[in-house]
C-alpha atoms as a PDB file:
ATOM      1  CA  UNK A   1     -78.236 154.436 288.441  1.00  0.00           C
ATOM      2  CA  UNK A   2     -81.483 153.472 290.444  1.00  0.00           C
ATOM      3  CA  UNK A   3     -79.018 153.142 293.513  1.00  0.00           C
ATOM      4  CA  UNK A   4     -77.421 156.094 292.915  1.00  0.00           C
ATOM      5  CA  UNK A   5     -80.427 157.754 292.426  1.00  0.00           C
ATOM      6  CA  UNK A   6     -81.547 156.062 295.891  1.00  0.00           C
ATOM      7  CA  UNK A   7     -78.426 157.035 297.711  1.00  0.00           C
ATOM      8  CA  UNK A   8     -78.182 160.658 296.670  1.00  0.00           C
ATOM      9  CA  UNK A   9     -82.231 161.057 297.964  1.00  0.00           C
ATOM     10  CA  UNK A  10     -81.149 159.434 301.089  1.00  0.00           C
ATOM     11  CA  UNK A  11     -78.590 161.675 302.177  1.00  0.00           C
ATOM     12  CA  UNK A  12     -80.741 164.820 300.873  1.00  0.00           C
ATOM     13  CA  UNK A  13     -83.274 163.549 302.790  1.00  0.00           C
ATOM     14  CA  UNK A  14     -81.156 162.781 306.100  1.00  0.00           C
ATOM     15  CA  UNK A  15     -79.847 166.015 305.970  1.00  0.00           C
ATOM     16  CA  UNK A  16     -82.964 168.176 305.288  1.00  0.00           C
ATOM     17  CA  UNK A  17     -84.501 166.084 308.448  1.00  0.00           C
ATOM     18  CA  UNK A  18     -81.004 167.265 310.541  1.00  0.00           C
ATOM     19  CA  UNK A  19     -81.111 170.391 309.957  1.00  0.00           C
ATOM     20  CA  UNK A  20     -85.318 171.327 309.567  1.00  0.00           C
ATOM     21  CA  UNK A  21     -88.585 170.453 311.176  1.00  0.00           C
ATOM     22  CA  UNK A  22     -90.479 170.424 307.671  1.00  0.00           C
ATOM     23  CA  UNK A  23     -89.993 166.404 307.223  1.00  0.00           C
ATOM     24  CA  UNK A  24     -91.980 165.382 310.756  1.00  0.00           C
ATOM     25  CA  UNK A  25     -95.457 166.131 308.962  1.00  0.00           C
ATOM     26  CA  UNK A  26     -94.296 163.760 306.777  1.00  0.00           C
ATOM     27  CA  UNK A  27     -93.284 161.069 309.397  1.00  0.00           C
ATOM     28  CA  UNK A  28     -95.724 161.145 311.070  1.00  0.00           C
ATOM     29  CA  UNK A  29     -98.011 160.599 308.360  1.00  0.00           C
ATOM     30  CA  UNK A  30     -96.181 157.891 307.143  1.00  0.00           C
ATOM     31  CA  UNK A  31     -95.654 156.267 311.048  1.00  0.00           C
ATOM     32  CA  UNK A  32     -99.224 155.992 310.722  1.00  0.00           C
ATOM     33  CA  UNK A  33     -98.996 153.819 307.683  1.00  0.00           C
ATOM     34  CA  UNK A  34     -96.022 151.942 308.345  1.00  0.00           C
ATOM     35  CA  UNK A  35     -97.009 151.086 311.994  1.00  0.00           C
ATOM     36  CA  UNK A  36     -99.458 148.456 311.696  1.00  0.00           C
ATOM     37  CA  UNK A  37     -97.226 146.876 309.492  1.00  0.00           C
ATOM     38  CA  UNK A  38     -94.155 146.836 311.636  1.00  0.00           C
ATOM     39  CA  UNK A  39     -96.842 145.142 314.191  1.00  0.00           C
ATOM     40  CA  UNK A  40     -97.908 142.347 311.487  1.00  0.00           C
ATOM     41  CA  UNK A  41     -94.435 141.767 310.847  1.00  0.00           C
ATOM     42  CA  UNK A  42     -93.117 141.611 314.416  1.00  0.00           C
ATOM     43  CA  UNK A  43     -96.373 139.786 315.756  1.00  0.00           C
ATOM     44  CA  UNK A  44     -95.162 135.583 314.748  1.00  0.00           C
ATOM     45  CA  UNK A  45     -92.004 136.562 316.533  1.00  0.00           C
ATOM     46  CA  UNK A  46     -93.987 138.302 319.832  1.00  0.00           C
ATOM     47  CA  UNK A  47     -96.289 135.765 319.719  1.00  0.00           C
ATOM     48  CA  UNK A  48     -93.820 133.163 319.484  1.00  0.00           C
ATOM     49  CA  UNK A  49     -91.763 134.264 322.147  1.00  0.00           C
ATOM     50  CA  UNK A  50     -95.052 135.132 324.472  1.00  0.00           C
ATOM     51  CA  UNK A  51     -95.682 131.345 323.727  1.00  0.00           C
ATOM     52  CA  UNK A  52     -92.836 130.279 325.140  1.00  0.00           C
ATOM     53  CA  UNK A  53     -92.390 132.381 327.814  1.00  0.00           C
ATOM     54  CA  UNK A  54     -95.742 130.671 328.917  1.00  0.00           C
ATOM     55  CA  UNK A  55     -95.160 127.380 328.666  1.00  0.00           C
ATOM     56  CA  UNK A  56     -92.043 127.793 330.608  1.00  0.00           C
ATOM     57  CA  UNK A  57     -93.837 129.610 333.650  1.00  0.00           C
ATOM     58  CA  UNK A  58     -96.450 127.067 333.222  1.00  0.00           C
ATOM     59  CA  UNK A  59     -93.883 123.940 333.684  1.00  0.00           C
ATOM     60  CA  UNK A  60     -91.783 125.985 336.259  1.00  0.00           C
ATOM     61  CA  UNK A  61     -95.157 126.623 338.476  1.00  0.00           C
ATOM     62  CA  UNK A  62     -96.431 123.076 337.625  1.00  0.00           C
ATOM     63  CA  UNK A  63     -92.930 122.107 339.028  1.00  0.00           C
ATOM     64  CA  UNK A  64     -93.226 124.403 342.104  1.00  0.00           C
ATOM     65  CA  UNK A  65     -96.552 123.580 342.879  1.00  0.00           C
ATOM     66  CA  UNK A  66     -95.588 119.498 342.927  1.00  0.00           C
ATOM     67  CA  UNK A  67     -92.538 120.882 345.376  1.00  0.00           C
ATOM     68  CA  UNK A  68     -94.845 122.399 347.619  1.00  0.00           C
ATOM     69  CA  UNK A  69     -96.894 119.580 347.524  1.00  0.00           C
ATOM     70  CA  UNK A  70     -94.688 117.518 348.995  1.00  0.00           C
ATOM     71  CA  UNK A  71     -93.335 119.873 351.434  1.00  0.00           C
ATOM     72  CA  UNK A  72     -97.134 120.113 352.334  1.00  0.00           C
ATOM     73  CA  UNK A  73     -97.414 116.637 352.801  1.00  0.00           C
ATOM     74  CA  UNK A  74     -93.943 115.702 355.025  1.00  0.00           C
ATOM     75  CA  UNK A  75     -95.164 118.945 357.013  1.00  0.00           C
ATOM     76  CA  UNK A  76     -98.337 117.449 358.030  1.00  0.00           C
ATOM     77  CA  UNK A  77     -96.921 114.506 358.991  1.00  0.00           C
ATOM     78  CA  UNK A  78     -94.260 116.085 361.190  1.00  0.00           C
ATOM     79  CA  UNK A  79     -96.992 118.158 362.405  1.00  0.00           C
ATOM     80  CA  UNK A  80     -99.034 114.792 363.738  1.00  0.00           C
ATOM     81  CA  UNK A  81     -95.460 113.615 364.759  1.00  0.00           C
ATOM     82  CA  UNK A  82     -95.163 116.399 366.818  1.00  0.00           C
ATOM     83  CA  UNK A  83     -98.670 116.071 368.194  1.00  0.00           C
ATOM     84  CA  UNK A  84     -98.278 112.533 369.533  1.00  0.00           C
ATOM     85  CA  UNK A  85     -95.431 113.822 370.950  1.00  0.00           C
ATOM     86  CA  UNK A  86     -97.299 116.450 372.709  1.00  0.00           C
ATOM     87  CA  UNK A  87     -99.819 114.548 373.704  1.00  0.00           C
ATOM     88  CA  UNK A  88     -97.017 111.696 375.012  1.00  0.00           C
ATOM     89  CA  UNK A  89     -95.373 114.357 377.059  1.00  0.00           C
ATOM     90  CA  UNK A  90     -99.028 115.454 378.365  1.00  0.00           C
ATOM     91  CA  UNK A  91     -99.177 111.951 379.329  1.00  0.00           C
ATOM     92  CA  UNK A  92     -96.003 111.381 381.079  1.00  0.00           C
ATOM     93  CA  UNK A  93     -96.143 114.695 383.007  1.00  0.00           C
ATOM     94  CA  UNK A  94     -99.592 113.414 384.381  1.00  0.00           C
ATOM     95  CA  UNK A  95     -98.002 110.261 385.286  1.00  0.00           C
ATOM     96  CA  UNK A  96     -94.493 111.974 386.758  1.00  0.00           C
ATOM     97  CA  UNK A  97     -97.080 114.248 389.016  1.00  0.00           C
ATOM     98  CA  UNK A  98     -99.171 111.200 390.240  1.00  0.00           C
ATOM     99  CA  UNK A  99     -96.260 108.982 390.895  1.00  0.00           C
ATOM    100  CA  UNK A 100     -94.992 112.016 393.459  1.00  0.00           C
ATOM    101  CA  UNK A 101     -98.635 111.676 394.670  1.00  0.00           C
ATOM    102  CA  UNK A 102     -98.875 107.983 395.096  1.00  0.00           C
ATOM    103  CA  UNK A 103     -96.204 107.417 398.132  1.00  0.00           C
ATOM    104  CA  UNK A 104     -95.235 104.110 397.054  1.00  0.00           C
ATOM    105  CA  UNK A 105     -92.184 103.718 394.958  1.00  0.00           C
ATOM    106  CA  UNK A 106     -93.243 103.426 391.107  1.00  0.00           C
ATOM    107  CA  UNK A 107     -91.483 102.420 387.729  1.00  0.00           C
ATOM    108  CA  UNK A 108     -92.457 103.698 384.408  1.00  0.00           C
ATOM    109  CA  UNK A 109     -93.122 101.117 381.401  1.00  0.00           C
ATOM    110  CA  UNK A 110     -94.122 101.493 378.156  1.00  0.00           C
ATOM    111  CA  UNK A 111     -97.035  98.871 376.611  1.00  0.00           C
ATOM    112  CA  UNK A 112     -95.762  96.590 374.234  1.00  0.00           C
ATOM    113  CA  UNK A 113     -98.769  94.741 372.682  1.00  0.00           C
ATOM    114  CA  UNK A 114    -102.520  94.347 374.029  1.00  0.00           C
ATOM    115  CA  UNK A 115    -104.471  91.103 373.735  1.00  0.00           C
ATOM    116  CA  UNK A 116    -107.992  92.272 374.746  1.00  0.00           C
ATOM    117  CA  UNK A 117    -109.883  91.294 371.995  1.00  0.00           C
ATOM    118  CA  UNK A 118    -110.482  88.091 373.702  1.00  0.00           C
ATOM    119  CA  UNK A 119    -113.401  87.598 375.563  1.00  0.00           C
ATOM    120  CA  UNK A 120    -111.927  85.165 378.221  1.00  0.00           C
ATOM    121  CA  UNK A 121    -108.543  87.161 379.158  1.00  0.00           C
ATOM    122  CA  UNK A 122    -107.696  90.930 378.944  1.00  0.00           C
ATOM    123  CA  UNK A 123    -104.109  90.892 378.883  1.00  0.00           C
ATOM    124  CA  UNK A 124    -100.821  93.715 378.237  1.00  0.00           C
ATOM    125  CA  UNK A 125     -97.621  92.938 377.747  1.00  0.00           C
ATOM    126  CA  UNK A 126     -94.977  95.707 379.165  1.00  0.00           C
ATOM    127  CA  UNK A 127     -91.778  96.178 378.623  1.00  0.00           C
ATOM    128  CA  UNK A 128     -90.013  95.858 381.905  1.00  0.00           C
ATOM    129  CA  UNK A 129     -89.560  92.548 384.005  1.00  0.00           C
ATOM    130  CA  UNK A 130     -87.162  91.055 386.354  1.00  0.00           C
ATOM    131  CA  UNK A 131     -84.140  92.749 385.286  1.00  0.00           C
ATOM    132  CA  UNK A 132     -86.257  95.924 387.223  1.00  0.00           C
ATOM    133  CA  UNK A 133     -87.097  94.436 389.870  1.00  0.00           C
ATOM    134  CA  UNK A 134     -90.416  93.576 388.837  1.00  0.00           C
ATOM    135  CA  UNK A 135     -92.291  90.585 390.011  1.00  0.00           C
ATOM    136  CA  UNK A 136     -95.900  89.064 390.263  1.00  0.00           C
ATOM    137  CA  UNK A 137     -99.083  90.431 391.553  1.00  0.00           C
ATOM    138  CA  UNK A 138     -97.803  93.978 391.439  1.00  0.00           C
ATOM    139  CA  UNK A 139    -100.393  96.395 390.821  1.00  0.00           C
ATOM    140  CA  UNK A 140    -100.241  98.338 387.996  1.00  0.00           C
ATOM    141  CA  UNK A 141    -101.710 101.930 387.573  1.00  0.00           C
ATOM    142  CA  UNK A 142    -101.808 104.374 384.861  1.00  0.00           C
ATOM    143  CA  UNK A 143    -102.673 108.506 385.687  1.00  0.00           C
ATOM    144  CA  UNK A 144    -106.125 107.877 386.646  1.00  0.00           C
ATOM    145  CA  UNK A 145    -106.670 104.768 388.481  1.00  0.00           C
ATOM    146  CA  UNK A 146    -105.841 100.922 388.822  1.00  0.00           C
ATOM    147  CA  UNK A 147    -105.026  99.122 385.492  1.00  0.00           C
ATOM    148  CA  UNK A 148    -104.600  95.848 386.689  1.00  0.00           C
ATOM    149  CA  UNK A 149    -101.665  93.199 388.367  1.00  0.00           C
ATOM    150  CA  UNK A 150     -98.385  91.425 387.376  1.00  0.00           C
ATOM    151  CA  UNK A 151     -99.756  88.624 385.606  1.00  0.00           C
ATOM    152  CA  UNK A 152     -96.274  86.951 384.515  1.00  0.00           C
ATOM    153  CA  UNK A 153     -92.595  88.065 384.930  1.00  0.00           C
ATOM    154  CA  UNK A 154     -89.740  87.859 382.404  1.00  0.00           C
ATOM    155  CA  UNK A 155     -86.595  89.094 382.144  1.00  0.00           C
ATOM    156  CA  UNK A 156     -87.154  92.106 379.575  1.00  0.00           C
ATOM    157  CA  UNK A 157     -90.931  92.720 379.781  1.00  0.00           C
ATOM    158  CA  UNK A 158     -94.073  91.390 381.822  1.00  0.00           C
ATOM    159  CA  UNK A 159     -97.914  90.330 381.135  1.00  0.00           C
ATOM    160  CA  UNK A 160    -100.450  92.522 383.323  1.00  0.00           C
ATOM    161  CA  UNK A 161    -104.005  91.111 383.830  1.00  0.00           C
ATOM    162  CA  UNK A 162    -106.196  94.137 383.277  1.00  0.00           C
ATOM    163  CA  UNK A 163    -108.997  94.738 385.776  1.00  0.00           C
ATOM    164  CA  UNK A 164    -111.791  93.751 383.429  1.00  0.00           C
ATOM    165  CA  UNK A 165    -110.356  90.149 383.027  1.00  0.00           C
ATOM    166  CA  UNK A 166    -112.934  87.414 383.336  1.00  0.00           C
ATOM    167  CA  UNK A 167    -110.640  85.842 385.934  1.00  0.00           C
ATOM    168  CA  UNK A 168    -109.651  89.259 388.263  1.00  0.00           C
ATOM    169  CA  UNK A 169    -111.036  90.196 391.141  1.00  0.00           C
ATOM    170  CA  UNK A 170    -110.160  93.004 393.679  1.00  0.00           C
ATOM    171  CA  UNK A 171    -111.422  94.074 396.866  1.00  0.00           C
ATOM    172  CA  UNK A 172    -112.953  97.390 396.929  1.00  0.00           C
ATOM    173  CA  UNK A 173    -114.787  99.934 399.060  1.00  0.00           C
ATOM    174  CA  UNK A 174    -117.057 102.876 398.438  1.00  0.00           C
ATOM    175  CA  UNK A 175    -115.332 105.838 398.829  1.00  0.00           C
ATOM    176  CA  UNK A 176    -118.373 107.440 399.927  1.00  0.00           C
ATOM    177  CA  UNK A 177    -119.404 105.329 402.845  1.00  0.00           C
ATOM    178  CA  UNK A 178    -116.349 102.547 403.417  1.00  0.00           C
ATOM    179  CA  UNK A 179    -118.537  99.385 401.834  1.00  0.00           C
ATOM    180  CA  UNK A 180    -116.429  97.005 401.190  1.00  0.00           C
ATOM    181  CA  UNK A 181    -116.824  94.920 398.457  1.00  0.00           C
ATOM    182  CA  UNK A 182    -114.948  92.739 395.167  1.00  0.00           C
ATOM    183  CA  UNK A 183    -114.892  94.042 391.933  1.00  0.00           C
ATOM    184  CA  UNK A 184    -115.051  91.172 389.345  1.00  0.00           C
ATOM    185  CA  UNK A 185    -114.027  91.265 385.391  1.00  0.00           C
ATOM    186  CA  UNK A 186    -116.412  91.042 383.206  1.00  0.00           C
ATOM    187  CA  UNK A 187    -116.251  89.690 379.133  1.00  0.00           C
ATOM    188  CA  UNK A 188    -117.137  93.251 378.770  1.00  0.00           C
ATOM    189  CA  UNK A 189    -113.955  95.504 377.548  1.00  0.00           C
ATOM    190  CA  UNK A 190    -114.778  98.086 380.118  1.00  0.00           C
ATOM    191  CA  UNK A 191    -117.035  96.872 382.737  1.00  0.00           C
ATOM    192  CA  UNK A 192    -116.805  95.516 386.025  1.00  0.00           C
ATOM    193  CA  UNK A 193    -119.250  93.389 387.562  1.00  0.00           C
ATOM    194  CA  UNK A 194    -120.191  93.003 391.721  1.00  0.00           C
ATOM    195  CA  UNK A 195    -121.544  89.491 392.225  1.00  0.00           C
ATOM    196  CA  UNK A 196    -121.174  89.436 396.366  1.00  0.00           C
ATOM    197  CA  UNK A 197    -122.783  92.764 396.562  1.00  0.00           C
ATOM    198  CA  UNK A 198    -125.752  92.419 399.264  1.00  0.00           C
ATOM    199  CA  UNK A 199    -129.260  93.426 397.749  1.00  0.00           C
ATOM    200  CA  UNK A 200    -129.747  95.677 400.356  1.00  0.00           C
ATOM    201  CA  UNK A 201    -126.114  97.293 399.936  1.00  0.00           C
ATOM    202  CA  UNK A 202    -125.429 101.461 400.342  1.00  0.00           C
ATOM    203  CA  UNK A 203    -124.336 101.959 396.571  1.00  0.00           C
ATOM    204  CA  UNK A 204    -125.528 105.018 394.519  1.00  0.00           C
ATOM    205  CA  UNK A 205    -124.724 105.434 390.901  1.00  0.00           C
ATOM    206  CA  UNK A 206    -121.486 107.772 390.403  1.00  0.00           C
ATOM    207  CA  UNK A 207    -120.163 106.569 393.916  1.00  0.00           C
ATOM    208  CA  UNK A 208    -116.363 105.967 393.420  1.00  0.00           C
ATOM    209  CA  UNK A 209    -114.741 102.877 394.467  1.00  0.00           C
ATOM    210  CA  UNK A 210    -111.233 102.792 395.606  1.00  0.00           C
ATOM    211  CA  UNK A 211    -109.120 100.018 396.371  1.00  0.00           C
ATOM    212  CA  UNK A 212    -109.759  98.518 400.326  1.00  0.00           C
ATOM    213  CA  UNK A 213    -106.126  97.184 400.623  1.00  0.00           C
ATOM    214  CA  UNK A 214    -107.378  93.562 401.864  1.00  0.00           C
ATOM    215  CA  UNK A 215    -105.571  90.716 400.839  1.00  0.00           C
ATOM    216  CA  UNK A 216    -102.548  93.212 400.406  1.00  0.00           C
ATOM    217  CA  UNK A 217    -101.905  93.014 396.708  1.00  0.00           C
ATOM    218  CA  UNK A 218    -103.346  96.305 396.151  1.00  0.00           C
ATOM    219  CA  UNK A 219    -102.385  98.871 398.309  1.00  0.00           C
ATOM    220  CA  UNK A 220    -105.056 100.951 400.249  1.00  0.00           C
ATOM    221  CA  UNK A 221    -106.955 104.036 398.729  1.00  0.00           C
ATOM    222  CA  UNK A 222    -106.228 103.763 394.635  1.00  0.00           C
ATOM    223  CA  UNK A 223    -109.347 104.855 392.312  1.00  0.00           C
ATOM    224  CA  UNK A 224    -110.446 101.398 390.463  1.00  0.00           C
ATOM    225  CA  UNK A 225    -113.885 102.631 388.911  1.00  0.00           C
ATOM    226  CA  UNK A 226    -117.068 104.768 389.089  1.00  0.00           C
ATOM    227  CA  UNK A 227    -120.845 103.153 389.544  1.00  0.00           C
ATOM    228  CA  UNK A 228    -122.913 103.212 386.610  1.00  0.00           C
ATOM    229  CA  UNK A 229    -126.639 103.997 386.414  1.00  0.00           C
ATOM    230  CA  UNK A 230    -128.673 102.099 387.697  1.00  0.00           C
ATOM    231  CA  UNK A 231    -132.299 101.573 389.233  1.00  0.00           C
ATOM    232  CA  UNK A 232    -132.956 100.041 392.628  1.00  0.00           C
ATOM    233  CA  UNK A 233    -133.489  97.819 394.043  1.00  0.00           C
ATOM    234  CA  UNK A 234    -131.134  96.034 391.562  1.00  0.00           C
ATOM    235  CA  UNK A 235    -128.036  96.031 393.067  1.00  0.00           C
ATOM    236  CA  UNK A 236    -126.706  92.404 391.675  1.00  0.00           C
ATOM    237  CA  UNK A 237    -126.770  93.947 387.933  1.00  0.00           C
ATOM    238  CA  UNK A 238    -124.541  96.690 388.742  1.00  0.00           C
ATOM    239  CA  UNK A 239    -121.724  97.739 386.741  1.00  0.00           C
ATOM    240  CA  UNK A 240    -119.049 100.217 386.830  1.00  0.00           C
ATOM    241  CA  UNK A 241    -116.685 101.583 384.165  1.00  0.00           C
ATOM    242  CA  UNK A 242    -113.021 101.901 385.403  1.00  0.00           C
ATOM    243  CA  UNK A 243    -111.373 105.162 385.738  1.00  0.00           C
ATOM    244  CA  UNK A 244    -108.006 103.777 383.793  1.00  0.00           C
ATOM    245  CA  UNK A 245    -107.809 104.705 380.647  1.00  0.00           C
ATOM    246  CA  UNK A 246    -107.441 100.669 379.698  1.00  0.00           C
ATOM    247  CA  UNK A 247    -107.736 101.207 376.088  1.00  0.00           C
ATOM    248  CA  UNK A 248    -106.259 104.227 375.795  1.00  0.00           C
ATOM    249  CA  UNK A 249    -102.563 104.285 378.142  1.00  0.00           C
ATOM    250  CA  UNK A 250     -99.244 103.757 376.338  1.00  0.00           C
ATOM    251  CA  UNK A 251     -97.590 104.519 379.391  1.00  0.00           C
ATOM    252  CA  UNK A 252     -98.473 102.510 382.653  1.00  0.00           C
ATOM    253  CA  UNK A 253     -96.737 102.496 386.331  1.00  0.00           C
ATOM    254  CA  UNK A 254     -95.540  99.890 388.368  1.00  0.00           C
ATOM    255  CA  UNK A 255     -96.057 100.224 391.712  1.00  0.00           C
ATOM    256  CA  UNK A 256     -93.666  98.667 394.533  1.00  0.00           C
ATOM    257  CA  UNK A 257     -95.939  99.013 398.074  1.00  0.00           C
ATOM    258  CA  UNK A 258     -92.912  98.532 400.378  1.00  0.00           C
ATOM    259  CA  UNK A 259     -90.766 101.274 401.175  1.00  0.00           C
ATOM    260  CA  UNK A 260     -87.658  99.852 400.784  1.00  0.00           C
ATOM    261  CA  UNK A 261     -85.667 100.799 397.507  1.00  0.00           C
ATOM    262  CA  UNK A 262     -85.795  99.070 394.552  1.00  0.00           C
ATOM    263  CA  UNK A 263     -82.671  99.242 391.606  1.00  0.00           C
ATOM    264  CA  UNK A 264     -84.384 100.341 388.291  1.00  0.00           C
ATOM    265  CA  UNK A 265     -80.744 100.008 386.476  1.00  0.00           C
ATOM    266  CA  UNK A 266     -79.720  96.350 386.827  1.00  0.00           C
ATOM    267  CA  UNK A 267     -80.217  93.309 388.502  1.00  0.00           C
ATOM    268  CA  UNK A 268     -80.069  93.214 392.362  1.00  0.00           C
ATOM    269  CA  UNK A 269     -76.956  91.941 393.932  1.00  0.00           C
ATOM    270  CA  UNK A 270     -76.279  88.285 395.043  1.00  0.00           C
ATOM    271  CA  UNK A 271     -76.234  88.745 399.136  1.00  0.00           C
ATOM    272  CA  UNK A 272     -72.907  88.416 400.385  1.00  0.00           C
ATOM    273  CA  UNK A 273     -72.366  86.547 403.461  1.00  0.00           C
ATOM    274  CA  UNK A 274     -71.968  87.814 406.322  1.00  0.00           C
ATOM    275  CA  UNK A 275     -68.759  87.077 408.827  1.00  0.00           C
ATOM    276  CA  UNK A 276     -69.805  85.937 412.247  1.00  0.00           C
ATOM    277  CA  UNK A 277     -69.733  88.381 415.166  1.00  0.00           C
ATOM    278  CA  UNK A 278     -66.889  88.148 417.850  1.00  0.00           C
ATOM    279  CA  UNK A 279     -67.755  88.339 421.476  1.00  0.00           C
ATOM    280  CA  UNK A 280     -65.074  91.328 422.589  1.00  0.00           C
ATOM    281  CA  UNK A 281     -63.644  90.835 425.865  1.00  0.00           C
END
């Protein structure tokens, strides 16, 4: 009966509200009742499903963020890749201009491994040797000036003695003037030392000394190294820093002072011998 009773107000109801106004005084008074607890009721769920929702965004941008991250990270180091390769290129277009510069016939090498922590030798190990043409006392130059000489052949690579070895010595002259003078290593990484220079001698700090071509190992007019400061009258405690870069240079030339050509490729060619001329009658 209840049911019925429920049923039969239901439809009265449904249609009074379908076919008159009258009823929305009424629903909205009741919407105002019913409201807050249709809120209460739906609010676990909402809050639930708000919960969720932000612990999923929180893993997905926790996820993201480590992504980036690492994208970050192998960018920068491509970046620095790309900026020793820059600075490579910078280096080996300085060294293609000079070697158009020098005259003499040059061959590009790369350094291998440096020994100058040693105070008693300063030496570099390159990696092109005999199978180049290379051979001993060849100077060696880098884009700024004289690096040093052909220590020691091999096949595949070679040993330079840098400028600033205890044992090197090469003529120079003031570029300034013409004085002629030797430049000596000293156990100093980057220093060069004048022992037979007269007290007396026309030398100013700054002047820059070039290579005199005497003894003919090093070819005439090379930069080898700039006077430091100093005050006269004290010329046998002179010093000059070398315009080479002898710490720095990854890339170093080779320098053949003859004109004739030299095969970068592969050995040179066993001589073949020569038939004997005929007299023609």
């Amino acid at each position: 009966m209840r049911l019925f009773v429920a049923v039969l107000a239901s439809i009265a109801l449904l249609t009074m509200d379908h076919i008159s106004v009258r009823l929305n005084p009424v629903r909205t008074t009741l919407s105002h009742a019913l409201d807050p607890i249709k809120y209460m009721v739906s609010l676990p769920v909402e809050s639930t499903r708000n919960f969720a929702a932000s612990v999923k965004s929180y893993n997905t941008l926790k996820e993201e963020n480590r992504k980036l991250a690492e994208a970050s990270a192998a960018n920068k180091l491509r970046l620095l890749k790309y900026e020793a390769l820059e600075k490579e290129n910078i280096r080996l277009h300085a060294l293609l201009e000079n070697s158009f510069k020098l005259g003499e016939q040059v061959l590009v090498a790369e350094l291998l491994s440096v020994n100058i922590a040693s105070p008693y030798e300063k030496i570099v190990a390159i990696n092109k040797g005999t199978r180049f043409g290379v051979h001993q006392q060849q100077m060696v130059v880098d884009a700024k000036g004289v690096v040093g000489q052909i220590y020691r052949a091999l096949p595949h690579s070679s040993e330079v003695m840098l400028i600033t070895d205890p044992n090197h010595a090469i003529p120079v002259q003031v570029n300034r003037n013409g004085l002629l003078t030797i430049a000596v290593g000293s156990s100093q990484p980057n220093k060069l030392t004048f022992p037979y220079l007269q007290e007396n001698a026309d030398i100013h700090p700054g002047d820059l000394l070039i290579t005199s071509g005497l003894g003919g190992t090093f070819p005439q007019g090379y930069p080898v190294a700039r006077v430091d400061n100093f005050t006269p009258p004290a010329n046998k405690q002179i010093t000059a820093t070398p315009t080479a870069e002898l710490d720095r240079s990854r890339e170093l030339m080779i320098v053949w002072s003859n004109k004739a050509p030299i095969s970068l490729t592969a050995e040179k060619p066993a001589a073949q011998p020569t038939e004997p001329e005929h007299n023609q009658p």
